[in-house]
Protein backbone atom coordinates (compact mmCIF):
# COMPACT_ATOMS: atom_id res chain seq x y z
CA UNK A 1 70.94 203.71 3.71
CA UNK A 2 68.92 205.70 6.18
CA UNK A 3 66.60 203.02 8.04
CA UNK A 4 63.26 205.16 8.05
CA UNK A 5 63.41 204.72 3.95
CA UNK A 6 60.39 203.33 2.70
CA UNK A 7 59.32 201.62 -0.54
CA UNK A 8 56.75 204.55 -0.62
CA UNK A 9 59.27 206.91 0.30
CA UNK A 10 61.96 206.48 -2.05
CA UNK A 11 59.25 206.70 -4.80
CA UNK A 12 58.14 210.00 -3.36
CA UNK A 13 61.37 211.28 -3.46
CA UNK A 14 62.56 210.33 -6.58
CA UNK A 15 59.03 211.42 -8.16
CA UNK A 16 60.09 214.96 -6.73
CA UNK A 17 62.95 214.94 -8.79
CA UNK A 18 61.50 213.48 -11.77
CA UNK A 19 63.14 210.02 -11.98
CA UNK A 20 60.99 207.72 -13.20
CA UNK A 21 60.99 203.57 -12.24
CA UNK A 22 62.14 200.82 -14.50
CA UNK A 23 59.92 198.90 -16.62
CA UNK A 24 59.47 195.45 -16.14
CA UNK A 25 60.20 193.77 -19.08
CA UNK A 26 60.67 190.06 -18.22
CA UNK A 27 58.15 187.09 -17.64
CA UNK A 28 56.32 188.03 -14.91
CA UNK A 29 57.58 186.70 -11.49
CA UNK A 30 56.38 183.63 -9.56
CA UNK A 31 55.63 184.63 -6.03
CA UNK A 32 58.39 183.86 -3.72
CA UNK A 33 58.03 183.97 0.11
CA UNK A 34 54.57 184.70 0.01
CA UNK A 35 55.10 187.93 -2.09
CA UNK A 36 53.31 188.64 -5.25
CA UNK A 37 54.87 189.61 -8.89
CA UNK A 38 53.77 193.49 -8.04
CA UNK A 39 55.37 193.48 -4.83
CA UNK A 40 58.62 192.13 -5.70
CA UNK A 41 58.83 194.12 -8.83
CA UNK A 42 58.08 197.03 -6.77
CA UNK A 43 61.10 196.76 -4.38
CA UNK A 44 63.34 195.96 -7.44
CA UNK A 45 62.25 199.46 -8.85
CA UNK A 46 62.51 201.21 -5.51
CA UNK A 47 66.32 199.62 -5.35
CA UNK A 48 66.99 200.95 -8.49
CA UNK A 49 65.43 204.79 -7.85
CA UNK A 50 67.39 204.70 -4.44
CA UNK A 51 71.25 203.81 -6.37
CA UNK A 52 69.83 206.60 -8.79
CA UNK A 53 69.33 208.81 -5.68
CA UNK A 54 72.55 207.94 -4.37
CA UNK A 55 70.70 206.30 -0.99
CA UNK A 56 71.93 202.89 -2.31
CA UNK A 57 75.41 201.37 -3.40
CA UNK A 58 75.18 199.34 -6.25
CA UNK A 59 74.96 195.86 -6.09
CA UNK A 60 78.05 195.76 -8.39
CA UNK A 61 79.97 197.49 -5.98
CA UNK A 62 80.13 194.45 -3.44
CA UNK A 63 81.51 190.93 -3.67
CA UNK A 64 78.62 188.25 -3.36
CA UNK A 65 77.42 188.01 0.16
CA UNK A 66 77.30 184.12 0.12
CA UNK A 67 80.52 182.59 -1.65
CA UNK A 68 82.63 186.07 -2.01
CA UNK A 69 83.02 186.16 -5.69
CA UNK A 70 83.82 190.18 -6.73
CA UNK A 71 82.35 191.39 -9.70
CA UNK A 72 85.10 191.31 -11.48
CA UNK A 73 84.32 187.51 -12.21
CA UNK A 74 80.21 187.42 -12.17
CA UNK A 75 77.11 189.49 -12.18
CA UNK A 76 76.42 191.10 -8.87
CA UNK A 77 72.59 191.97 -7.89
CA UNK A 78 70.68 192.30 -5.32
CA UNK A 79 67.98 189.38 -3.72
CA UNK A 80 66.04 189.75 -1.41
CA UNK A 81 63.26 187.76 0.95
CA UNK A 82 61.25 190.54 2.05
CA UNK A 83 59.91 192.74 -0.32
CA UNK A 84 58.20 194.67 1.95
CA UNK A 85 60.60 197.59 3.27
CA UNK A 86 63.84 198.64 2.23
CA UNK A 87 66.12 196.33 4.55
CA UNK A 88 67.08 192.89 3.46
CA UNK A 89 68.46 192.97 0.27
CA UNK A 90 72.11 191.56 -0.28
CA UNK A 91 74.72 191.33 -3.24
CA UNK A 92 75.10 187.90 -4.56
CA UNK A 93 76.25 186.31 -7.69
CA UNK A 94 74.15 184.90 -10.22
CA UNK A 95 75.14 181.48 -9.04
CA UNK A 96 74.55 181.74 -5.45
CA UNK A 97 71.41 183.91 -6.53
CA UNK A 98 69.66 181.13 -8.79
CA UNK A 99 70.56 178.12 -5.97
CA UNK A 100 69.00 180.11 -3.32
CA UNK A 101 65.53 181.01 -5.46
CA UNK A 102 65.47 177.26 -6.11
CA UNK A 103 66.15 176.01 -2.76
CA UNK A 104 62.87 174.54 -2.63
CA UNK A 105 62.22 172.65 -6.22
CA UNK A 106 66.21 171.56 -5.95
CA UNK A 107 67.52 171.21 -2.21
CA UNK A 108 71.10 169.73 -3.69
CA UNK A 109 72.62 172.09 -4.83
CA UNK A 110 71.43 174.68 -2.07
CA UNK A 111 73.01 172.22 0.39
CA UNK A 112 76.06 172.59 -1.38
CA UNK A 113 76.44 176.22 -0.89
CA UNK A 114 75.60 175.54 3.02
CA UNK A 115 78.24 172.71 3.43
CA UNK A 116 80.81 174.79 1.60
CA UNK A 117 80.34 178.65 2.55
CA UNK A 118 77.83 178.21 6.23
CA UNK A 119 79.81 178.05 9.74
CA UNK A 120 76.39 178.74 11.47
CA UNK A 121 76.39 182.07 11.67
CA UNK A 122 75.21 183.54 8.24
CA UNK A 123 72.22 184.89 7.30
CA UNK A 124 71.35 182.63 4.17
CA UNK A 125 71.58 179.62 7.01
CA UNK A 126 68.81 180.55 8.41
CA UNK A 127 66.37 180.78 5.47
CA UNK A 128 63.31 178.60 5.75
């Protein structure tokens, strides 16, 4: 994906060729890393316009970024822990994807996913 894309940008571009967002049609969204429902709901859109626009690969393309599981055998989407720009955003199973949004309220089995898949190096180590 080109790095210059913006949230604001993607919408601009796929408003010029008429695509229109998803609708949101869960429970709204606790805030997560200091970012609001909107916010994160706004990136998932802007994810979504950009595969539409061919800027991003689908999520379901890629094996999960933390454990390696291919699609074949789980869910693929995207998380992310900025939703402020368009960088940040990585494939990962729903498994790996629930532990790491519940790091904080249960530690356990987050730790398990760092013992087993972490050599020091990966990005989901260093998550606060």
């Amino acid at each position: 994906m080109n790095e210059e894309m913006t949230i604001e940008s993607i919408f601009m571009l796929a408003a010029k060729r008429s695509l229109k967002p998803r609708a949101w049609t869960w429970k709204p969204l606790q805030t997560y890393n200091g970012f609001t429902h909107d916010q994160r709901v706004l990136k998932w859109q802007a994810i979504y316009l950009g595969i539409q626009l061919g800027l991003i690969t689908p999520a379901e393309d890629y094996n999960c970024d933390i454990c390696g599981t291919s699609p074949n055998h789980a869910t693929i989407s995207f998380h992310s822990e900025d939703y402020s720009s368009m960088t940040g955003h990585f494939p990962l199973c729903q498994s790996c994807h629930t532990r790491i949004h519940r790091r904080f309220t249960n530690p356990i089995p987050w730790g398990e996913i760092l013992d087993k898949y972490g050599d020091g190096s990966k990005w989901f180590e260093r998550l606060k």
